[in-house]
ModelCIF file with pLDDT and N, C-alpha, C, O atoms, coordinates in Angstrom:
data_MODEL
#
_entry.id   MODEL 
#
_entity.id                         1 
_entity.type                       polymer 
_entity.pdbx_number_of_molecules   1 
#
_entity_poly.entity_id                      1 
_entity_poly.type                           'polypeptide(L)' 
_entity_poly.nstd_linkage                   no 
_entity_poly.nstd_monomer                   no 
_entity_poly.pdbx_seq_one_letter_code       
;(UNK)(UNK)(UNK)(UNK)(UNK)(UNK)(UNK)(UNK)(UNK)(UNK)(UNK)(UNK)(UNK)(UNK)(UNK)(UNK)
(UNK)(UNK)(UNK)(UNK)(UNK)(UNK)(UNK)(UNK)(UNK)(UNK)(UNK)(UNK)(UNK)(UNK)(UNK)
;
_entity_poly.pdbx_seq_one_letter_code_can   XXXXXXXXXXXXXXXXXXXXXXXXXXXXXXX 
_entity_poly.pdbx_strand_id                 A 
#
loop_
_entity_poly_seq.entity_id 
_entity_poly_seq.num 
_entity_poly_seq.mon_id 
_entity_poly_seq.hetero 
1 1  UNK n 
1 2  UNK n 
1 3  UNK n 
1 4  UNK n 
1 5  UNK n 
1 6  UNK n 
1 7  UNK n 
1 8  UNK n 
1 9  UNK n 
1 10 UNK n 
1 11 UNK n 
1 12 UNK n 
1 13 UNK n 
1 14 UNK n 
1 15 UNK n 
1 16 UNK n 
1 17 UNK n 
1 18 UNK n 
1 19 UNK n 
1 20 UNK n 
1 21 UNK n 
1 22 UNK n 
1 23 UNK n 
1 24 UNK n 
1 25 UNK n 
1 26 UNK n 
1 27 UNK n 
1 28 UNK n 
1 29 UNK n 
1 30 UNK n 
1 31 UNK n 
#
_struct_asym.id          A 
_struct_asym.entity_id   1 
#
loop_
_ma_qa_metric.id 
_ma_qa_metric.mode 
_ma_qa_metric.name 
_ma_qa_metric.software_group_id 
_ma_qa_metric.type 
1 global pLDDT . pLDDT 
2 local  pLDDT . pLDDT 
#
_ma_qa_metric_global.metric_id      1 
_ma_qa_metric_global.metric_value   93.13 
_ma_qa_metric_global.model_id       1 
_ma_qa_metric_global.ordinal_id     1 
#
loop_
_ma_qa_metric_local.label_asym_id 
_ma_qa_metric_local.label_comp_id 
_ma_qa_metric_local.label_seq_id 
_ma_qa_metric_local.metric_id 
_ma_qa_metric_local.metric_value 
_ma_qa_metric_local.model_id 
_ma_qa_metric_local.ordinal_id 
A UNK 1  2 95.00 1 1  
A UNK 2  2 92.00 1 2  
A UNK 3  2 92.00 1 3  
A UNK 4  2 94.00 1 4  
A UNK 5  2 93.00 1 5  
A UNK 6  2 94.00 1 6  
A UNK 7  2 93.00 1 7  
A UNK 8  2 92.00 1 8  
A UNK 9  2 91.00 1 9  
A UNK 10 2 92.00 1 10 
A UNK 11 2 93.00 1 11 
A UNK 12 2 94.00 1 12 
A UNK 13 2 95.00 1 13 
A UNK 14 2 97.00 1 14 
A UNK 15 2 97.00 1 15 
A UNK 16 2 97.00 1 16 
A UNK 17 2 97.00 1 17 
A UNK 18 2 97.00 1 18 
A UNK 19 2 97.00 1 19 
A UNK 20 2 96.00 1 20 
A UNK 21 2 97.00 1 21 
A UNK 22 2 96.00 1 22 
A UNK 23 2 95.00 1 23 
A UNK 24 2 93.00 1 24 
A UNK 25 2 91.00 1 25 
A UNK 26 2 91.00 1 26 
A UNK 27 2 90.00 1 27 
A UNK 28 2 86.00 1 28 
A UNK 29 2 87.00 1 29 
A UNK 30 2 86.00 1 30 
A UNK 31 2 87.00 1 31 
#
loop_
_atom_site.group_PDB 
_atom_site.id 
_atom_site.type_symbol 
_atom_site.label_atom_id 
_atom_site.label_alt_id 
_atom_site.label_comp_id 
_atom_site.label_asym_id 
_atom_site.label_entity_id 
_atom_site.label_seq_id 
_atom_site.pdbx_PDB_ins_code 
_atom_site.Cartn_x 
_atom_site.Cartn_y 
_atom_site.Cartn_z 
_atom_site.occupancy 
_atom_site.B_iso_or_equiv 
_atom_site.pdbx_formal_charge 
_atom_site.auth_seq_id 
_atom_site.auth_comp_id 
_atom_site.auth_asym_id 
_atom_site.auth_atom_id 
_atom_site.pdbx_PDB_model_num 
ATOM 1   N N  . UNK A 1 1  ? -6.559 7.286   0.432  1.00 95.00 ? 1  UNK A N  1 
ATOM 2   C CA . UNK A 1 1  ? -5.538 8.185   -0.100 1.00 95.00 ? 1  UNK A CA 1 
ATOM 3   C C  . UNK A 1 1  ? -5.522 9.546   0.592  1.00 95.00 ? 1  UNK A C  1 
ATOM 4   O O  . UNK A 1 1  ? -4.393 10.037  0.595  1.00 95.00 ? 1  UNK A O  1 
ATOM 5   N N  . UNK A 1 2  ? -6.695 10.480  1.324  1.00 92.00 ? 2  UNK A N  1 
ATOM 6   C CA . UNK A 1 2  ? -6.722 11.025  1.751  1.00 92.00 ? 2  UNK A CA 1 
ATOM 7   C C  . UNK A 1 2  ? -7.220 11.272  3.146  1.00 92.00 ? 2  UNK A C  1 
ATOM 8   O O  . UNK A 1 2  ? -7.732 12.276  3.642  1.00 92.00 ? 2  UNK A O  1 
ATOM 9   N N  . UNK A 1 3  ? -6.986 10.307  3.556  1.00 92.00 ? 3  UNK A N  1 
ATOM 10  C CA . UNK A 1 3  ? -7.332 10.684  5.112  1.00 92.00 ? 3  UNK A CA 1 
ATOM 11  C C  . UNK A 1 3  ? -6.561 9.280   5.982  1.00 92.00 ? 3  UNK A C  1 
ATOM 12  O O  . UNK A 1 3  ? -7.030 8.357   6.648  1.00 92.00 ? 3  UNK A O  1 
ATOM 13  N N  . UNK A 1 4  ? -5.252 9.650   5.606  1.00 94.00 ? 4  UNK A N  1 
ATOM 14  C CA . UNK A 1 4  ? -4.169 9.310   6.579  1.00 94.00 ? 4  UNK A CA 1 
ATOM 15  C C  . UNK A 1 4  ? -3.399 9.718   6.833  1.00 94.00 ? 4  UNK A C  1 
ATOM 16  O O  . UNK A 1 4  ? -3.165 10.779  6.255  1.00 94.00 ? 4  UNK A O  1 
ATOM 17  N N  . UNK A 1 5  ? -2.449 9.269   7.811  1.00 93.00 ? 5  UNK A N  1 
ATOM 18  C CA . UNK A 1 5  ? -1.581 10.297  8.529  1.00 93.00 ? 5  UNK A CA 1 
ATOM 19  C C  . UNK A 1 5  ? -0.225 10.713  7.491  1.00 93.00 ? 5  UNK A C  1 
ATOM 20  O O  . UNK A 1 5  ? 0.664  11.472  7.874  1.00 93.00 ? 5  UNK A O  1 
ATOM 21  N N  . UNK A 1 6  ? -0.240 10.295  6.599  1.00 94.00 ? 6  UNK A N  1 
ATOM 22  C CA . UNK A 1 6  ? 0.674  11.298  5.787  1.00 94.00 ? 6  UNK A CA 1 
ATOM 23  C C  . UNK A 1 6  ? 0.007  12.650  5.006  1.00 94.00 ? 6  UNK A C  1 
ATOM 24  O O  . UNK A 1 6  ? 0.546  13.756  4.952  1.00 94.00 ? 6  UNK A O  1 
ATOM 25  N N  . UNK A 1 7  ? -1.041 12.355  4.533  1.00 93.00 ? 7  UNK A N  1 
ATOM 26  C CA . UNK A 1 7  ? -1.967 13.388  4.427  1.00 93.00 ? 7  UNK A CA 1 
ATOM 27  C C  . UNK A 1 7  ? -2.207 14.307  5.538  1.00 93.00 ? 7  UNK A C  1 
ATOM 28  O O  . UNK A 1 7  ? -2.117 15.531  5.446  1.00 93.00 ? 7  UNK A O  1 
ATOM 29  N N  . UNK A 1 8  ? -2.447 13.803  6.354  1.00 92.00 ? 8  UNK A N  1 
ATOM 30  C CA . UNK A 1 8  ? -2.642 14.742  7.576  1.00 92.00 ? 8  UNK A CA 1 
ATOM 31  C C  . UNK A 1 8  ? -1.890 15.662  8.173  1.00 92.00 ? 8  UNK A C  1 
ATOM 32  O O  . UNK A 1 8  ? -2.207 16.760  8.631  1.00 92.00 ? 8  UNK A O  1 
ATOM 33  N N  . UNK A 1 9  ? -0.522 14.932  8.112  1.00 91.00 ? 9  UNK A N  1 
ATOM 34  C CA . UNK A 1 9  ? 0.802  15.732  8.811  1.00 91.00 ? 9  UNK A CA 1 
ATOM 35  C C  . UNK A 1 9  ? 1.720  16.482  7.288  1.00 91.00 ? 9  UNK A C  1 
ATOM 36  O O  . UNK A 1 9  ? 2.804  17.008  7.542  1.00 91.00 ? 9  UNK A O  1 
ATOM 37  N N  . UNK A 1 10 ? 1.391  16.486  6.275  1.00 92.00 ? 10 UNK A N  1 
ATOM 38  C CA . UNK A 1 10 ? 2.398  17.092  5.360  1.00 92.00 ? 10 UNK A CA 1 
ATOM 39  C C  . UNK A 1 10 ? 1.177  17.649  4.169  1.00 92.00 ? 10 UNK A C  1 
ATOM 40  O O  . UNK A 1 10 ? 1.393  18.716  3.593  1.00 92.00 ? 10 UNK A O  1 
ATOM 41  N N  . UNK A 1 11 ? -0.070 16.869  3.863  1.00 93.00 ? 11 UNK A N  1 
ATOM 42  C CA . UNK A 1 11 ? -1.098 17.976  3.109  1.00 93.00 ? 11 UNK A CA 1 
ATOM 43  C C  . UNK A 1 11 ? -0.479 16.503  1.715  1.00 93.00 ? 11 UNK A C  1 
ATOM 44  O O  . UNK A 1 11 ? -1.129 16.591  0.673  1.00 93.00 ? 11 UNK A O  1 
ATOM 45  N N  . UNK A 1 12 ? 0.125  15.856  1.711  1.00 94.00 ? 12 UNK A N  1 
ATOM 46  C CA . UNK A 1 12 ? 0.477  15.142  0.340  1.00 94.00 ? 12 UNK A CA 1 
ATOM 47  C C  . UNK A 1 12 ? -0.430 13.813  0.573  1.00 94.00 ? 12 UNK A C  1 
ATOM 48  O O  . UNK A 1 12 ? -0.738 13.149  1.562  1.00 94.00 ? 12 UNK A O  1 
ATOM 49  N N  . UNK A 1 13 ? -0.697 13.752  -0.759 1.00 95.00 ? 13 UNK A N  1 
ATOM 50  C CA . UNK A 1 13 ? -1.939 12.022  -0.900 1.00 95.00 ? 13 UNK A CA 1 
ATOM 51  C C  . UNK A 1 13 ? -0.773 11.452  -1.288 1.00 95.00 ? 13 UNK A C  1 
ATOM 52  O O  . UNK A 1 13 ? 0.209  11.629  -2.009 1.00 95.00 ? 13 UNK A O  1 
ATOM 53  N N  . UNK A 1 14 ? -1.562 10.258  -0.080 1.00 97.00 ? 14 UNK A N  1 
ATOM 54  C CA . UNK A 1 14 ? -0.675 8.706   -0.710 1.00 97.00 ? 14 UNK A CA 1 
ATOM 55  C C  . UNK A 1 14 ? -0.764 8.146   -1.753 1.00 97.00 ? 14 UNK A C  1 
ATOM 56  O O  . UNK A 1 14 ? -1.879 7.865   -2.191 1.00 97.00 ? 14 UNK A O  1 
ATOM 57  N N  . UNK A 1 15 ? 0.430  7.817   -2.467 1.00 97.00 ? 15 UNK A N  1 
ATOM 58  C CA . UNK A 1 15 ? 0.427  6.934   -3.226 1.00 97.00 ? 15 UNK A CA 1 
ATOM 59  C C  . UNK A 1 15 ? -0.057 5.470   -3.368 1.00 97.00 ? 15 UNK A C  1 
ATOM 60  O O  . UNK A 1 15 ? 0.784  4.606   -3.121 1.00 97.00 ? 15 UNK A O  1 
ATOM 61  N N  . UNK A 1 16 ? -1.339 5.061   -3.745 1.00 97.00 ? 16 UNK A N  1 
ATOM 62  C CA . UNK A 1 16 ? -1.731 3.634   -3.357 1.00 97.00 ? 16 UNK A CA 1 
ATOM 63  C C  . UNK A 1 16 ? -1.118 3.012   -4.793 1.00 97.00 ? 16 UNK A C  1 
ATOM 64  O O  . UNK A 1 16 ? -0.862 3.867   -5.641 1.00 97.00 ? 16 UNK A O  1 
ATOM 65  N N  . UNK A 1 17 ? -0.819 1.413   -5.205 1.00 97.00 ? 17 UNK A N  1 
ATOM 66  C CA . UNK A 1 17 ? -0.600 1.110   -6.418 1.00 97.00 ? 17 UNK A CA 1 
ATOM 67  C C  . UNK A 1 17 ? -0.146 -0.257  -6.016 1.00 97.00 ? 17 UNK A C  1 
ATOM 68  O O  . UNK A 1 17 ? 0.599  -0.567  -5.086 1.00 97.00 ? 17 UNK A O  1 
ATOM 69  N N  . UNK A 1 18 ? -0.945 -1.269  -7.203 1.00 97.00 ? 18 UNK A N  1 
ATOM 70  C CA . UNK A 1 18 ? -1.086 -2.761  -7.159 1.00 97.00 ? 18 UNK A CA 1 
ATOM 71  C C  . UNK A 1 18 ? 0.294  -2.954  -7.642 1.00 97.00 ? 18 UNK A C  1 
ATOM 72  O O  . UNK A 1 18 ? 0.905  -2.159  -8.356 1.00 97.00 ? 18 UNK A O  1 
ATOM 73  N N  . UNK A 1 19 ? 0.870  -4.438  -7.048 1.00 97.00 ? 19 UNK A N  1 
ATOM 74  C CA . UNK A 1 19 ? 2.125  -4.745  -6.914 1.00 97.00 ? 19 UNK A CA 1 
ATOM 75  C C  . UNK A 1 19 ? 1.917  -6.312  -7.329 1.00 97.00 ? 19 UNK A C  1 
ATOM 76  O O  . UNK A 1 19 ? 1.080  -6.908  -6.652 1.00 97.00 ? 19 UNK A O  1 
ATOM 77  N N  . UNK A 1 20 ? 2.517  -6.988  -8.271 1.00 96.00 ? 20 UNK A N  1 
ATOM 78  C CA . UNK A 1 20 ? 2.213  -7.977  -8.403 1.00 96.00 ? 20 UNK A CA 1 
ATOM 79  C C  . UNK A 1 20 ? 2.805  -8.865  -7.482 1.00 96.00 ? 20 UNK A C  1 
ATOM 80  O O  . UNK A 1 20 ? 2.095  -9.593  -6.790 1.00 96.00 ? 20 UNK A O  1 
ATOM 81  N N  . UNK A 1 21 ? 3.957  -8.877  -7.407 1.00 97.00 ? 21 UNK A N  1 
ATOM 82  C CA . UNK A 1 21 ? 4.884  -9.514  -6.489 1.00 97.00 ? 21 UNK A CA 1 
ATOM 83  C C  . UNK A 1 21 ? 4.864  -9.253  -4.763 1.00 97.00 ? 21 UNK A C  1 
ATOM 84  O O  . UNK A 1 21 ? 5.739  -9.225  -3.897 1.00 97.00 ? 21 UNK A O  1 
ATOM 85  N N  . UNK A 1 22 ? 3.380  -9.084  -4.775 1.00 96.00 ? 22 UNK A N  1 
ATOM 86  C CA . UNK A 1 22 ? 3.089  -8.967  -2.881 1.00 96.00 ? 22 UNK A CA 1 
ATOM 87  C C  . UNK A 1 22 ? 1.667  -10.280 -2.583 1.00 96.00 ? 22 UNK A C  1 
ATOM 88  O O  . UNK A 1 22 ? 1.081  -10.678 -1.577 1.00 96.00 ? 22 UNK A O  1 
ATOM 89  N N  . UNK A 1 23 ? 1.559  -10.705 -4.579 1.00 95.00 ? 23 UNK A N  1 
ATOM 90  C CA . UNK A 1 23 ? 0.573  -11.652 -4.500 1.00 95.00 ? 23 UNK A CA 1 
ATOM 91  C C  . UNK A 1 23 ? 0.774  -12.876 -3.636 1.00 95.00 ? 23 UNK A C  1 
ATOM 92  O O  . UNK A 1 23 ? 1.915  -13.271 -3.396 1.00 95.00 ? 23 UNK A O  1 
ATOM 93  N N  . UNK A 1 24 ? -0.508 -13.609 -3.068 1.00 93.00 ? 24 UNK A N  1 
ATOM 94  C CA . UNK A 1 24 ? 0.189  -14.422 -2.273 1.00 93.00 ? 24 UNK A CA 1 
ATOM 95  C C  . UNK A 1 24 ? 0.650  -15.344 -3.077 1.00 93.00 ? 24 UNK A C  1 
ATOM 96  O O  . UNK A 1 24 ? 1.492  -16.070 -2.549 1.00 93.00 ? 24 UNK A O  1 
ATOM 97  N N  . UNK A 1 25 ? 0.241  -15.712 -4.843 1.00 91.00 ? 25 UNK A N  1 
ATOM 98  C CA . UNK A 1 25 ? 1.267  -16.681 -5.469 1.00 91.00 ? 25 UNK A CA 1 
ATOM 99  C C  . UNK A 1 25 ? 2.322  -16.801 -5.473 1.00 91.00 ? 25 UNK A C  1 
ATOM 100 O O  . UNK A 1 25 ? 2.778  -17.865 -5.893 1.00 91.00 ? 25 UNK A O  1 
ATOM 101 N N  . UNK A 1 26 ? 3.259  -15.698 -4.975 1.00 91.00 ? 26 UNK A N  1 
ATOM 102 C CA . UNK A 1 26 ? 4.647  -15.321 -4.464 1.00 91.00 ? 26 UNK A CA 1 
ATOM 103 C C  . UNK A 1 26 ? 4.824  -16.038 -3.172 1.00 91.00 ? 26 UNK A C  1 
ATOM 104 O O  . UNK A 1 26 ? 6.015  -16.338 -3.097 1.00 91.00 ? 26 UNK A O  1 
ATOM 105 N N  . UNK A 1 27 ? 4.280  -16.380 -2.291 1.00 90.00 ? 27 UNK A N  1 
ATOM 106 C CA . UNK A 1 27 ? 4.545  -16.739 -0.773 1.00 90.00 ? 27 UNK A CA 1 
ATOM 107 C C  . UNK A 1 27 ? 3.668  -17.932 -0.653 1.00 90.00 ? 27 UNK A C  1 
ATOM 108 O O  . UNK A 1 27 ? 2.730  -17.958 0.144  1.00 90.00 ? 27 UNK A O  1 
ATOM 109 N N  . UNK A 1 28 ? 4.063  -19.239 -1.697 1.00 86.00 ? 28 UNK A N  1 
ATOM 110 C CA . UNK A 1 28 ? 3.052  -20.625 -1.020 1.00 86.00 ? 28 UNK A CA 1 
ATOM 111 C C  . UNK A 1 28 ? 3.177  -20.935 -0.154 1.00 86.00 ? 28 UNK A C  1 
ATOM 112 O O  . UNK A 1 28 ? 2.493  -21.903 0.178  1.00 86.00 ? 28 UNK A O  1 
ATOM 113 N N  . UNK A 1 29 ? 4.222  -20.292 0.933  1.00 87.00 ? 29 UNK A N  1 
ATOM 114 C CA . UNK A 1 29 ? 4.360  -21.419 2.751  1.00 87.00 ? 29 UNK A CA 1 
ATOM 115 C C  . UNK A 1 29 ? 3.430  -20.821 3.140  1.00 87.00 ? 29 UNK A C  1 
ATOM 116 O O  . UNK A 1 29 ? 2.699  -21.572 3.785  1.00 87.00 ? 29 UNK A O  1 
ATOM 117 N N  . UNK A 1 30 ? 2.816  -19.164 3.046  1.00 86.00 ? 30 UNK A N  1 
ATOM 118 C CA . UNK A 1 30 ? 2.082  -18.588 3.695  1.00 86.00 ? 30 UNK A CA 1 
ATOM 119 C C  . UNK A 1 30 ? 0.830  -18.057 3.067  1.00 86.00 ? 30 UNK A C  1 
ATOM 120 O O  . UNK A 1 30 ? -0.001 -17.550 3.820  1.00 86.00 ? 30 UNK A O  1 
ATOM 121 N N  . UNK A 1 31 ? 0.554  -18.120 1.573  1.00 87.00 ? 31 UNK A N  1 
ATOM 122 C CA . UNK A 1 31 ? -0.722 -17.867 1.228  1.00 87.00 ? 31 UNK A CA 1 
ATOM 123 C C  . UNK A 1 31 ? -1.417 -17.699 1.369  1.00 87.00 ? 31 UNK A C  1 
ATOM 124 O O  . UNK A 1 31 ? -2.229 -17.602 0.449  1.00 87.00 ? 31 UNK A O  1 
#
């Protein structure tokens, strides 16, 4: 959260946050 390049270049922490729908139970061709 703090030591990447959006942090770096503007001083703002990233937003990290779990997503259910990026699970791979969403994508069985590629799981």
């Amino acid at each position: 959260k703090t030591r990447n390049i959006l942090t770096a270049t503007t001083g703002q922490e990233l937003d990290i946050v779990p997503m259910k729908w990026l699970d791979k139970a969403n994508y069985p061709s590629t799981n």
